[in-house]
C-alpha atoms as a PDB file:
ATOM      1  CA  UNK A   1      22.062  28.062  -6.824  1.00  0.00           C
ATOM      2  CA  UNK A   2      22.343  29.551  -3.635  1.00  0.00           C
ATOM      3  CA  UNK A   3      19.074  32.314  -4.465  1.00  0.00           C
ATOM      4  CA  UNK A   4      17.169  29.464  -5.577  1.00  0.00           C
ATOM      5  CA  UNK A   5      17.697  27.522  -2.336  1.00  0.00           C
ATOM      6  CA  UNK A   6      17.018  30.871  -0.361  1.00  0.00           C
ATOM      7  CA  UNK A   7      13.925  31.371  -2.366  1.00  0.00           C
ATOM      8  CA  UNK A   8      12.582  28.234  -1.832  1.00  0.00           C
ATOM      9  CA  UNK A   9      13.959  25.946   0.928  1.00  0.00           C
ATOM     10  CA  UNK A  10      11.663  26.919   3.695  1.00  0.00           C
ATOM     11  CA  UNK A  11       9.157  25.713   6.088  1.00  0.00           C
ATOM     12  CA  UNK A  12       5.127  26.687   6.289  1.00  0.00           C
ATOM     13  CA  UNK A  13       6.456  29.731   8.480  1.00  0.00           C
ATOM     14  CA  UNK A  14       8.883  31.903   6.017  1.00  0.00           C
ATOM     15  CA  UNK A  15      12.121  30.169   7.941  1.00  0.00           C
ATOM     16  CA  UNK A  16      14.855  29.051   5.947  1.00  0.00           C
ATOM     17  CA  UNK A  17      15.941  25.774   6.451  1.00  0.00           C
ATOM     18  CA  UNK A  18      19.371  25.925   4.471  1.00  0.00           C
ATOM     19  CA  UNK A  19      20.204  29.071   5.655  1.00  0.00           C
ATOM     20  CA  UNK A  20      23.816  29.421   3.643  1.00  0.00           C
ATOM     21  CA  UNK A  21      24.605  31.106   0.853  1.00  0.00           C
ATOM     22  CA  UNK A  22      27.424  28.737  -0.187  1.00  0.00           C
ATOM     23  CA  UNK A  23      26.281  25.700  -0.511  1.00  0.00           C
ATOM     24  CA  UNK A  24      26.656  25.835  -4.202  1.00  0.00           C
ATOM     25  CA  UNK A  25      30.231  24.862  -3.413  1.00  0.00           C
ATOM     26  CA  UNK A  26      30.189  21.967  -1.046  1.00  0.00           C
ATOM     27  CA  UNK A  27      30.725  18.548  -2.176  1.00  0.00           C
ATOM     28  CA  UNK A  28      28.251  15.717  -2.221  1.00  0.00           C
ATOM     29  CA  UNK A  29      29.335  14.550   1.235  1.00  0.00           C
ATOM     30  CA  UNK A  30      29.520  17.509   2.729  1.00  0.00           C
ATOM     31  CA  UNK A  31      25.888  18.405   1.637  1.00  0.00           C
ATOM     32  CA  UNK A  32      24.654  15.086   2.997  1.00  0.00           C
ATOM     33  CA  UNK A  33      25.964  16.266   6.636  1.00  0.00           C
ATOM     34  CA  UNK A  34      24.405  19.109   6.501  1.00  0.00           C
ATOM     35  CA  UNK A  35      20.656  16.943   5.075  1.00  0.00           C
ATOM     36  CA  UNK A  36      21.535  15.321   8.013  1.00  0.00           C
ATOM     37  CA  UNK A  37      19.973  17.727  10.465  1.00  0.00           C
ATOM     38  CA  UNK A  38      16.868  17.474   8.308  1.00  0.00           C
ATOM     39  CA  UNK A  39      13.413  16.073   9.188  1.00  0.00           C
ATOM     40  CA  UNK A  40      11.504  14.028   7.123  1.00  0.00           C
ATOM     41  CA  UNK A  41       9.217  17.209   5.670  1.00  0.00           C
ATOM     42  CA  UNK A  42      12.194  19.401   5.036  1.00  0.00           C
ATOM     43  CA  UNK A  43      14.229  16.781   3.053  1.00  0.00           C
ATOM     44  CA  UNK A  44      11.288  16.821   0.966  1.00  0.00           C
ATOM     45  CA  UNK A  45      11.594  20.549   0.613  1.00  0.00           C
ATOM     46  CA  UNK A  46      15.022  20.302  -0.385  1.00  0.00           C
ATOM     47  CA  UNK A  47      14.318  17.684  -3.147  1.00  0.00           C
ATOM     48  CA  UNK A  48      12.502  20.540  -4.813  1.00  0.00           C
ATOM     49  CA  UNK A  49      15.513  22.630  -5.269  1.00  0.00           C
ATOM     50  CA  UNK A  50      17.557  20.923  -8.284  1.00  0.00           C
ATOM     51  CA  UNK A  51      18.431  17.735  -9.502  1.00  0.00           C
ATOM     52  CA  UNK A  52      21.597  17.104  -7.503  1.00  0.00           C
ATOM     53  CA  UNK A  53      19.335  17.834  -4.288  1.00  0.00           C
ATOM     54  CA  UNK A  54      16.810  15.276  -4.927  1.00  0.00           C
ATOM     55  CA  UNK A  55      19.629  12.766  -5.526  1.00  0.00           C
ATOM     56  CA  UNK A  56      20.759  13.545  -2.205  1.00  0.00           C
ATOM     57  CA  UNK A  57      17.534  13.488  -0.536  1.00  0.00           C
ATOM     58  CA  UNK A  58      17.295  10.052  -2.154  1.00  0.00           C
ATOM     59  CA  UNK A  59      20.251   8.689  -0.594  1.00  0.00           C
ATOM     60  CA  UNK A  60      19.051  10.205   3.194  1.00  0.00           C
ATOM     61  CA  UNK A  61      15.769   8.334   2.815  1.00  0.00           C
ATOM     62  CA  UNK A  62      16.645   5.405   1.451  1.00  0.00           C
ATOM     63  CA  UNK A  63      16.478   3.263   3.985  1.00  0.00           C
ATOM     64  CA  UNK A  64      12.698   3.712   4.656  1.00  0.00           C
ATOM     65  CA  UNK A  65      11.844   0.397   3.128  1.00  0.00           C
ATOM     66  CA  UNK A  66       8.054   0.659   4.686  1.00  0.00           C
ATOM     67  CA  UNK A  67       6.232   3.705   4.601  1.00  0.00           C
ATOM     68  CA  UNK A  68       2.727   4.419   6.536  1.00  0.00           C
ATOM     69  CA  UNK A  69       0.847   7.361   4.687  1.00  0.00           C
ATOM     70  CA  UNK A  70      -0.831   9.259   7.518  1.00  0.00           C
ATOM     71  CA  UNK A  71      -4.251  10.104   5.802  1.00  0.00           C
ATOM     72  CA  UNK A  72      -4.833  12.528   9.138  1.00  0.00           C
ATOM     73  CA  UNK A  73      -1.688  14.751   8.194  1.00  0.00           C
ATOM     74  CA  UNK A  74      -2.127  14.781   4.461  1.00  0.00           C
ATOM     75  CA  UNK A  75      -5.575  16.195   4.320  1.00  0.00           C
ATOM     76  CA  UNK A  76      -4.340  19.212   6.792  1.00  0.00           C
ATOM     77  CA  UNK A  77      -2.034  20.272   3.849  1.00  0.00           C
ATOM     78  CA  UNK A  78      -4.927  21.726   1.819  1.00  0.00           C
ATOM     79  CA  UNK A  79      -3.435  22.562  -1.863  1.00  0.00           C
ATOM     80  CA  UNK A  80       0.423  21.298  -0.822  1.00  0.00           C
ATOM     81  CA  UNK A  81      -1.841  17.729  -0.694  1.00  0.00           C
ATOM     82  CA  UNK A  82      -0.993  16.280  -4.183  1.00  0.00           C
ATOM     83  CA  UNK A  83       2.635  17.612  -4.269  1.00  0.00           C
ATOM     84  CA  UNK A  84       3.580  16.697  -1.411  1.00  0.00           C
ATOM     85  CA  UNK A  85       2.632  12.929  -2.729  1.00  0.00           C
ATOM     86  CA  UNK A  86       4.867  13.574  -5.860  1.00  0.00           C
ATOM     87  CA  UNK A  87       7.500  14.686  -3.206  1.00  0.00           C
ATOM     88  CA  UNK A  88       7.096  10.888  -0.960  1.00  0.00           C
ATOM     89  CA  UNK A  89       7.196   8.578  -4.158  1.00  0.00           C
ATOM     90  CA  UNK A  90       9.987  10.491  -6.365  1.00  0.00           C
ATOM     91  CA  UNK A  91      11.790  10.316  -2.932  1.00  0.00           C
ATOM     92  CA  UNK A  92      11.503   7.140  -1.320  1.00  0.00           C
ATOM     93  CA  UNK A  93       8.674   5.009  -3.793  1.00  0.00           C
ATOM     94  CA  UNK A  94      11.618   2.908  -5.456  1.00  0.00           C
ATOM     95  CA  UNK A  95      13.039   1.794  -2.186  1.00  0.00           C
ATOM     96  CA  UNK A  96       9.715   0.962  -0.907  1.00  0.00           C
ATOM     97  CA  UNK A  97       9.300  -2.790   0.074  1.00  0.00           C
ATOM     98  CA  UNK A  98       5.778  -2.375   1.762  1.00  0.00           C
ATOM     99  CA  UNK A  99       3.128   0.471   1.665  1.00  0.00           C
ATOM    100  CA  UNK A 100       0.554   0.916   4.265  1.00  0.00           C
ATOM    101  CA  UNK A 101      -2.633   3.807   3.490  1.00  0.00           C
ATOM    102  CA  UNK A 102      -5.705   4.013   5.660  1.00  0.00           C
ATOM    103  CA  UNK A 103      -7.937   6.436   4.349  1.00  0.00           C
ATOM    104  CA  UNK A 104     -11.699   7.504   4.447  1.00  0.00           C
ATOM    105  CA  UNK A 105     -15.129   6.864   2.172  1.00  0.00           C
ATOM    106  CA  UNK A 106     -15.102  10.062   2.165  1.00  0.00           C
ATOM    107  CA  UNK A 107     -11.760  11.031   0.791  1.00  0.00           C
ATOM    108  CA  UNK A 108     -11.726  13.210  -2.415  1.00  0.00           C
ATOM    109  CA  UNK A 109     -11.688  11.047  -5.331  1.00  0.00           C
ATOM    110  CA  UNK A 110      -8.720  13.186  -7.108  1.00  0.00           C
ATOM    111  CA  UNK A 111      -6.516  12.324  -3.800  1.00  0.00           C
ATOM    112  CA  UNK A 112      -7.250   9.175  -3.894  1.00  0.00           C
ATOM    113  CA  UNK A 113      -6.554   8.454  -7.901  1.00  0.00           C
ATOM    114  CA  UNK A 114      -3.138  10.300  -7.324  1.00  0.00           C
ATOM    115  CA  UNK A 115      -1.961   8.006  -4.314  1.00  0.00           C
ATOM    116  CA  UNK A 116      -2.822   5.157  -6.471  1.00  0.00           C
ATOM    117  CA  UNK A 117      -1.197   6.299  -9.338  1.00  0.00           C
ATOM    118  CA  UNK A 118       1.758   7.340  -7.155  1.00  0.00           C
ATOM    119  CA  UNK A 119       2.099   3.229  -5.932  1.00  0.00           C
ATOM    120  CA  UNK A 120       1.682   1.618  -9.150  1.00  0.00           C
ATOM    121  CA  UNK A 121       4.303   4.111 -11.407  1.00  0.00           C
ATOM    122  CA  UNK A 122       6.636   4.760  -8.540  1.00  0.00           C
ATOM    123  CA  UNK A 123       7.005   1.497  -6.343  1.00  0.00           C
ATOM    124  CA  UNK A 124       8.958  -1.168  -8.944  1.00  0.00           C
ATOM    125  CA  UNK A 125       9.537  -3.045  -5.729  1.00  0.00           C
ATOM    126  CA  UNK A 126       6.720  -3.377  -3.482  1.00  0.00           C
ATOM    127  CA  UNK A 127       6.204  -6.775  -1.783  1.00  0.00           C
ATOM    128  CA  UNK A 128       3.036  -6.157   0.422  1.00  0.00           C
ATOM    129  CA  UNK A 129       0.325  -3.472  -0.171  1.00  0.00           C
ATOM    130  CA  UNK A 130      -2.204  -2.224   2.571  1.00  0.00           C
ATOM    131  CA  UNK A 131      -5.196   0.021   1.602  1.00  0.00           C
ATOM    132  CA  UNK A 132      -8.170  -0.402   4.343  1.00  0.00           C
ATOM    133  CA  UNK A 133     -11.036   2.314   4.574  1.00  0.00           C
ATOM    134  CA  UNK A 134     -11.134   3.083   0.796  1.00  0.00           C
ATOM    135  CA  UNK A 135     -13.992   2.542  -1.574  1.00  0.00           C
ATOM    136  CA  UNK A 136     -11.628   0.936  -4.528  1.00  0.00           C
ATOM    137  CA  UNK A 137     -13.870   1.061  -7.429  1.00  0.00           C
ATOM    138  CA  UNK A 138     -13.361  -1.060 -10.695  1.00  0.00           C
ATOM    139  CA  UNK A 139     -11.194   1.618 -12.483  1.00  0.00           C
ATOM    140  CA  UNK A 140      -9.258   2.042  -9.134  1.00  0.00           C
ATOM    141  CA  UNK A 141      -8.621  -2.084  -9.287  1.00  0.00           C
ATOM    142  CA  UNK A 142      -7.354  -2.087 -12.859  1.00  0.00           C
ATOM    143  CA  UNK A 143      -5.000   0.799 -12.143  1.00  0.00           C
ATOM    144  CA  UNK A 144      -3.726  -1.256  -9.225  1.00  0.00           C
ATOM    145  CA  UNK A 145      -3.780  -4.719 -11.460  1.00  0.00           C
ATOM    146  CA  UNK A 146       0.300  -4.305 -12.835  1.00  0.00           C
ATOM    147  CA  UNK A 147       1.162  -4.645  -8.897  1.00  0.00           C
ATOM    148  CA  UNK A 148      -0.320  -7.900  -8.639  1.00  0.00           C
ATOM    149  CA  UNK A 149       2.739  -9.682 -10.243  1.00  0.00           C
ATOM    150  CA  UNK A 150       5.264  -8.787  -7.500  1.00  0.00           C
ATOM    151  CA  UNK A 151       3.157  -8.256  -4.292  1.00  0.00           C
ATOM    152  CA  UNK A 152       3.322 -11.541  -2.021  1.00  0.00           C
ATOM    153  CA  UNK A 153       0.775  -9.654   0.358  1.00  0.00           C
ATOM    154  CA  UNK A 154      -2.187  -7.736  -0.181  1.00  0.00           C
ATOM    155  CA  UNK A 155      -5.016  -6.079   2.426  1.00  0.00           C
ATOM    156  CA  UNK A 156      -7.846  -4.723   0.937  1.00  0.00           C
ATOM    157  CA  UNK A 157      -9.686  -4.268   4.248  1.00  0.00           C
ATOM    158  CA  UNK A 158     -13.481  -2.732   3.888  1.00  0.00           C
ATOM    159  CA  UNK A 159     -12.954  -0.839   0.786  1.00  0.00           C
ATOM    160  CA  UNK A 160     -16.206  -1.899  -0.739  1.00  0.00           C
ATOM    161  CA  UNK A 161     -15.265  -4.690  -2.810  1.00  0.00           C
ATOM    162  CA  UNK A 162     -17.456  -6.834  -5.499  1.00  0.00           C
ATOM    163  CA  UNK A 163     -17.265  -9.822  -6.916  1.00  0.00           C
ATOM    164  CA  UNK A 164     -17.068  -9.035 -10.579  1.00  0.00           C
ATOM    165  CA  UNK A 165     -14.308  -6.307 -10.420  1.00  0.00           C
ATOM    166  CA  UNK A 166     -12.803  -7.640  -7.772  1.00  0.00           C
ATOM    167  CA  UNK A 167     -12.886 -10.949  -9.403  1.00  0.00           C
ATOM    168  CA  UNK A 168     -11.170  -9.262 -12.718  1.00  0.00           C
ATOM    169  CA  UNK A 169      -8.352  -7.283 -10.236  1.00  0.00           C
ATOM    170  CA  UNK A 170      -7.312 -10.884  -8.339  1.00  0.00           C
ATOM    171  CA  UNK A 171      -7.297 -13.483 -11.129  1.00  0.00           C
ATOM    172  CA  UNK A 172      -3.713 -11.580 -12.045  1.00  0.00           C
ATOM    173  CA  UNK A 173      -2.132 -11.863  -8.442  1.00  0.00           C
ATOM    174  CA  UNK A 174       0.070 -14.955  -8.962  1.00  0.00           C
ATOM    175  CA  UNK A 175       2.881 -14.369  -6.366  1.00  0.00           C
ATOM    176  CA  UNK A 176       0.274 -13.867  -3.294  1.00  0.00           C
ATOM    177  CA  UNK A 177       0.782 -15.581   0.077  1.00  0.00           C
ATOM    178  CA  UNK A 178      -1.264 -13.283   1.824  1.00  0.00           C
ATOM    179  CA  UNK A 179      -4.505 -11.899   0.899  1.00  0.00           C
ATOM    180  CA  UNK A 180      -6.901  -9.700   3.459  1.00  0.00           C
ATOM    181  CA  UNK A 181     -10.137  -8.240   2.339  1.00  0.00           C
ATOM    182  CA  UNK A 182     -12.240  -8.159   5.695  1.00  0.00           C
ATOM    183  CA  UNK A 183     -15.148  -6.011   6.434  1.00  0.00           C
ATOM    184  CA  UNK A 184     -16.144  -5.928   2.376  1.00  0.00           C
ATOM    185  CA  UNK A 185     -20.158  -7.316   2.987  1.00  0.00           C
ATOM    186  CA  UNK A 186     -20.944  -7.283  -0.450  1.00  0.00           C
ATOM    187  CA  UNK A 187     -18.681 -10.035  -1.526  1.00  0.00           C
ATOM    188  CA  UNK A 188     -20.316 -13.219  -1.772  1.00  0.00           C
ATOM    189  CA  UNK A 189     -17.228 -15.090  -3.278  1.00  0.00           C
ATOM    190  CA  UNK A 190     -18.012 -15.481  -6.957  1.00  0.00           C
ATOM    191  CA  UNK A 191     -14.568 -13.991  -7.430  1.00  0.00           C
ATOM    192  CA  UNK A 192     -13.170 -17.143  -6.039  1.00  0.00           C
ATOM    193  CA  UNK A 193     -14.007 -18.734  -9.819  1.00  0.00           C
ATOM    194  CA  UNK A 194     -12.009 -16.029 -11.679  1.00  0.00           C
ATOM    195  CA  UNK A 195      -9.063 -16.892  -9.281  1.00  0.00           C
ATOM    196  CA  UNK A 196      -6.608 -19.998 -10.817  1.00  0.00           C
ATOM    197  CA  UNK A 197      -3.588 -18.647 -10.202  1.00  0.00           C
ATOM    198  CA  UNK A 198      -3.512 -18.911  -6.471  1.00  0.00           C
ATOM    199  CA  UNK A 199      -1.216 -22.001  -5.842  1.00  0.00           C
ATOM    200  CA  UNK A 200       1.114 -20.112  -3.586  1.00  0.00           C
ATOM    201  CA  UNK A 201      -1.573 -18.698  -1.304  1.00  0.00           C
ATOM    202  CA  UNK A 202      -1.152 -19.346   2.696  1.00  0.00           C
ATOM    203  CA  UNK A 203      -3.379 -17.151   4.439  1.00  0.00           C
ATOM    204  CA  UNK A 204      -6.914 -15.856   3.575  1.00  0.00           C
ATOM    205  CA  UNK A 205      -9.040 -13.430   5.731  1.00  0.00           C
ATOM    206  CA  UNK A 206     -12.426 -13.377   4.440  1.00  0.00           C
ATOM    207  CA  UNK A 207     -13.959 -12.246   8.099  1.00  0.00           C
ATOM    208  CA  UNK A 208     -16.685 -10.028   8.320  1.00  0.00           C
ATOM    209  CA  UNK A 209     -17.409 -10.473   4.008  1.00  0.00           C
ATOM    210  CA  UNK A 210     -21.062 -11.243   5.966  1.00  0.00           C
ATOM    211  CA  UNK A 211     -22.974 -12.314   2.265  1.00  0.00           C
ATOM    212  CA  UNK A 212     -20.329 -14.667   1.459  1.00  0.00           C
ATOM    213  CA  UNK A 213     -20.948 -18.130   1.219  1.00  0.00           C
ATOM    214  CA  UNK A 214     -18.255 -20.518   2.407  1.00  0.00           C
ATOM    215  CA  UNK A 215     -20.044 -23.764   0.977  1.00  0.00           C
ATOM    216  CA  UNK A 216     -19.299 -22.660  -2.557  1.00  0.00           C
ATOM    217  CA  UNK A 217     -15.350 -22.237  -2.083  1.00  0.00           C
ATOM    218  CA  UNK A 218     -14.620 -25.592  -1.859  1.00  0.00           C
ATOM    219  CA  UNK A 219     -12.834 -25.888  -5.515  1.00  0.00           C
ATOM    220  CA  UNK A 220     -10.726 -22.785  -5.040  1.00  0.00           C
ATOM    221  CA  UNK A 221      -9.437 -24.753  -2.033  1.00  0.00           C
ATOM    222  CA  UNK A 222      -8.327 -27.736  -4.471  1.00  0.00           C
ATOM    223  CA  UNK A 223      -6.295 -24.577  -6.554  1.00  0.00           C
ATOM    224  CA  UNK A 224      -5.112 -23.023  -3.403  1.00  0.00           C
ATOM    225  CA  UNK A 225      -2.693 -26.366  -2.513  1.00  0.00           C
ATOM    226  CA  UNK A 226      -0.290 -24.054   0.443  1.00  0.00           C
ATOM    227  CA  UNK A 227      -3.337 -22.379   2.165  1.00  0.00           C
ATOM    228  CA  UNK A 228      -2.942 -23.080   5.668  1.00  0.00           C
ATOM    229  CA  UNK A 229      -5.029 -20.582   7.459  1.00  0.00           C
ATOM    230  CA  UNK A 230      -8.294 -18.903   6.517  1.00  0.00           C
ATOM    231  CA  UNK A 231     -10.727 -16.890   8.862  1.00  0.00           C
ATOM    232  CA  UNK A 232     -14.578 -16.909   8.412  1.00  0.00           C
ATOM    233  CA  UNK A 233     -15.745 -15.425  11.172  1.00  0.00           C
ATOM    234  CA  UNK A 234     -18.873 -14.119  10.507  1.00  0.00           C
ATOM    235  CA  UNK A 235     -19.810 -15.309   6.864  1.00  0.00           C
ATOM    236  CA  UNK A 236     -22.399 -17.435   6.119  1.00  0.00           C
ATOM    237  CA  UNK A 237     -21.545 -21.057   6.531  1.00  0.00           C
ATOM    238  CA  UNK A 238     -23.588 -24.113   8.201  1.00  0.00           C
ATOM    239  CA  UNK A 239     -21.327 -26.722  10.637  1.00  0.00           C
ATOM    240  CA  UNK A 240     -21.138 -29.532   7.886  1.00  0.00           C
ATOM    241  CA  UNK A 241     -19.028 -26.495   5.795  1.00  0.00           C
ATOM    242  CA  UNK A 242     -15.997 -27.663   8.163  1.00  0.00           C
ATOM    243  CA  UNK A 243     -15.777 -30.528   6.435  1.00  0.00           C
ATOM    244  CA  UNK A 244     -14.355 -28.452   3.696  1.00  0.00           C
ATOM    245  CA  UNK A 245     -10.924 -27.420   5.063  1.00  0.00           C
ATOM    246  CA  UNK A 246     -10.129 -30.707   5.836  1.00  0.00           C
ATOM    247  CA  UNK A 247     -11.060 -32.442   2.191  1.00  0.00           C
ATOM    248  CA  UNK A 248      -7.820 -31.929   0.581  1.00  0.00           C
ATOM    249  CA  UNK A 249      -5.612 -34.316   2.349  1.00  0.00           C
ATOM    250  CA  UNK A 250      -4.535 -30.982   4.681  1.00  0.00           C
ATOM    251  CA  UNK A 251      -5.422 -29.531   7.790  1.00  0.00           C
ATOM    252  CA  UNK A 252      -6.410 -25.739   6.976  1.00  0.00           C
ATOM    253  CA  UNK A 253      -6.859 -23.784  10.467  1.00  0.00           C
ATOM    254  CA  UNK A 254      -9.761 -21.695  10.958  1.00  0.00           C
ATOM    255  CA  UNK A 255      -7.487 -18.912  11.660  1.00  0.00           C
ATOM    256  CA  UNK A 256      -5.155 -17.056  10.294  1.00  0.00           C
ATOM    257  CA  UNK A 257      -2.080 -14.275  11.794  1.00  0.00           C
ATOM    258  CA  UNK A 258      -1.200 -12.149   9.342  1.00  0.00           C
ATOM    259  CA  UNK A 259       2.619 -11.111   9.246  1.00  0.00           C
ATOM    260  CA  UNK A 260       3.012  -8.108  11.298  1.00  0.00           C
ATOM    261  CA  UNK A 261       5.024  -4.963   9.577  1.00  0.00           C
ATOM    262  CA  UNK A 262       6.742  -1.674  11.638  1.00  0.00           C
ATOM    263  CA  UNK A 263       5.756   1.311   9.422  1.00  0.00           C
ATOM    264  CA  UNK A 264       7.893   4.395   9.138  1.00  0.00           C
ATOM    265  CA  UNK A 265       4.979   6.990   9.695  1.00  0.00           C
ATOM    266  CA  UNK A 266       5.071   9.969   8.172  1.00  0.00           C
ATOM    267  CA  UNK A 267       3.020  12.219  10.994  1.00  0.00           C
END
């Protein structure tokens, strides 16, 4: 085992990072000291090696429980991109508790398919799901769709949403108490029909969805019995819509605070 670790255990400049020939011998513990002095990129190196590596590696990174996938850093990996993704989710993607992805429009479409396949095969346990900057198209929502019965938040932030397909992708989430989909001007909140299951919902951000009418959400607000915050800022409503928020025997605030989450980045 020792060649193979020799032959492939090293960093982008040719240096070995488990230099010894003997670790073929050591015992689990003693090879988790020595992962120990690892970074984050070279533990994912050594998961390459063999089976009882990657178990190891597993145990040294399982305490990330939220991950931040620096778009910036990936892309500067050229042809290493897609393996290096394989690398993050066989590593860490069943520990995973909330996932966090920024991206661009301009992203290549196979990188983006592969981080979404990545979530929804490797991360059994996410609770909240961030993916802002990202043009999510309708085969991109139904990929996502098996997620939708564990997440309790979700921010979908400008990634081009509308209504029909995003209308199809929500009517499964039943656990939400969070949703976010700022920034997406060419929802105009049709998708609010297609959504019944929403009984455990708390906050909404709709801001910045500029076409979308707040008038017409009224009986999605008679489904949505725990919302308690929603933000509207600039869609299109008149001053009698206020009335709304307040027509359900509640007081629903015209605001809303998100829960805040400390990422482990990966830069």
């Amino acid at each position: 085992m020792s060649n193979v670790i020799e032959s492939q255990s090293s960093n982008e400049n040719g240096e070995h990072l488990l230099s010894t020939t003997m670790l073929d011998i050591l015992d689990d513990d003693s090879l988790l000291e020595v992962f120990a002095y690892l970074n984050f990129d070279e533990l994912l190196l050594a998961s390459r090696v063999c089976f009882k590596f990657l178990q190891l590696t597993r145990q040294r990174l399982r305490k990330i429980r939220h991950f931040q996938l620096d778009y910036r850093a990936l892309i500067t990996r050229n042809n290493d991109q897609l393996i290096r993704l394989r690398d993050i989710f066989t590593n860490i993607g069943t520990n995973l508790i909330a996932f966090k992805f920024s991206g661009g429009f301009i992203m290549n479409e196979t990188l983006k398919c592969s981080i979404i396949e990545n979530i929804t095969l490797s991360c059994s346990n996410l609770q909240h799901l961030t993916l802002n900057y990202i043009e999510l198209s309708s085969k991109n929502l139904t990929a996502l769709k098996p997620l939708l019965v564990q997440l309790k938040g979700l921010d979908l932030g400008r990634c081009t949403l509308r209504d029909e397909s995003f209308g199809q992708f929500i009517c499964a989430a039943s656990e939400l108490r969070s949703l976010a989909i700022p920034g997406n001007a060419e929802l105009d909140g049709r998708f609010f029909d297609m959504w019944h299951s929403c009984s455990l919902l708390e906050l909404l951000d709709i801001s910045y969805c500029y076409s979308l009418n707040v008038g017409s959400i009224e009986p999605f607000l008679r489904r949505a019995v725990k919302l308690r915050g929603i933000d509207v800022t600039a869609c299109q409503w008149l001053q009698k819509d206020k009335q709304i928020f307040n027509s359900c025997n509640r007081n629903i605030e015209l605001c809303v605070e998100l829960p805040e989450l400390s990422y482990y980045n990966n830069a």
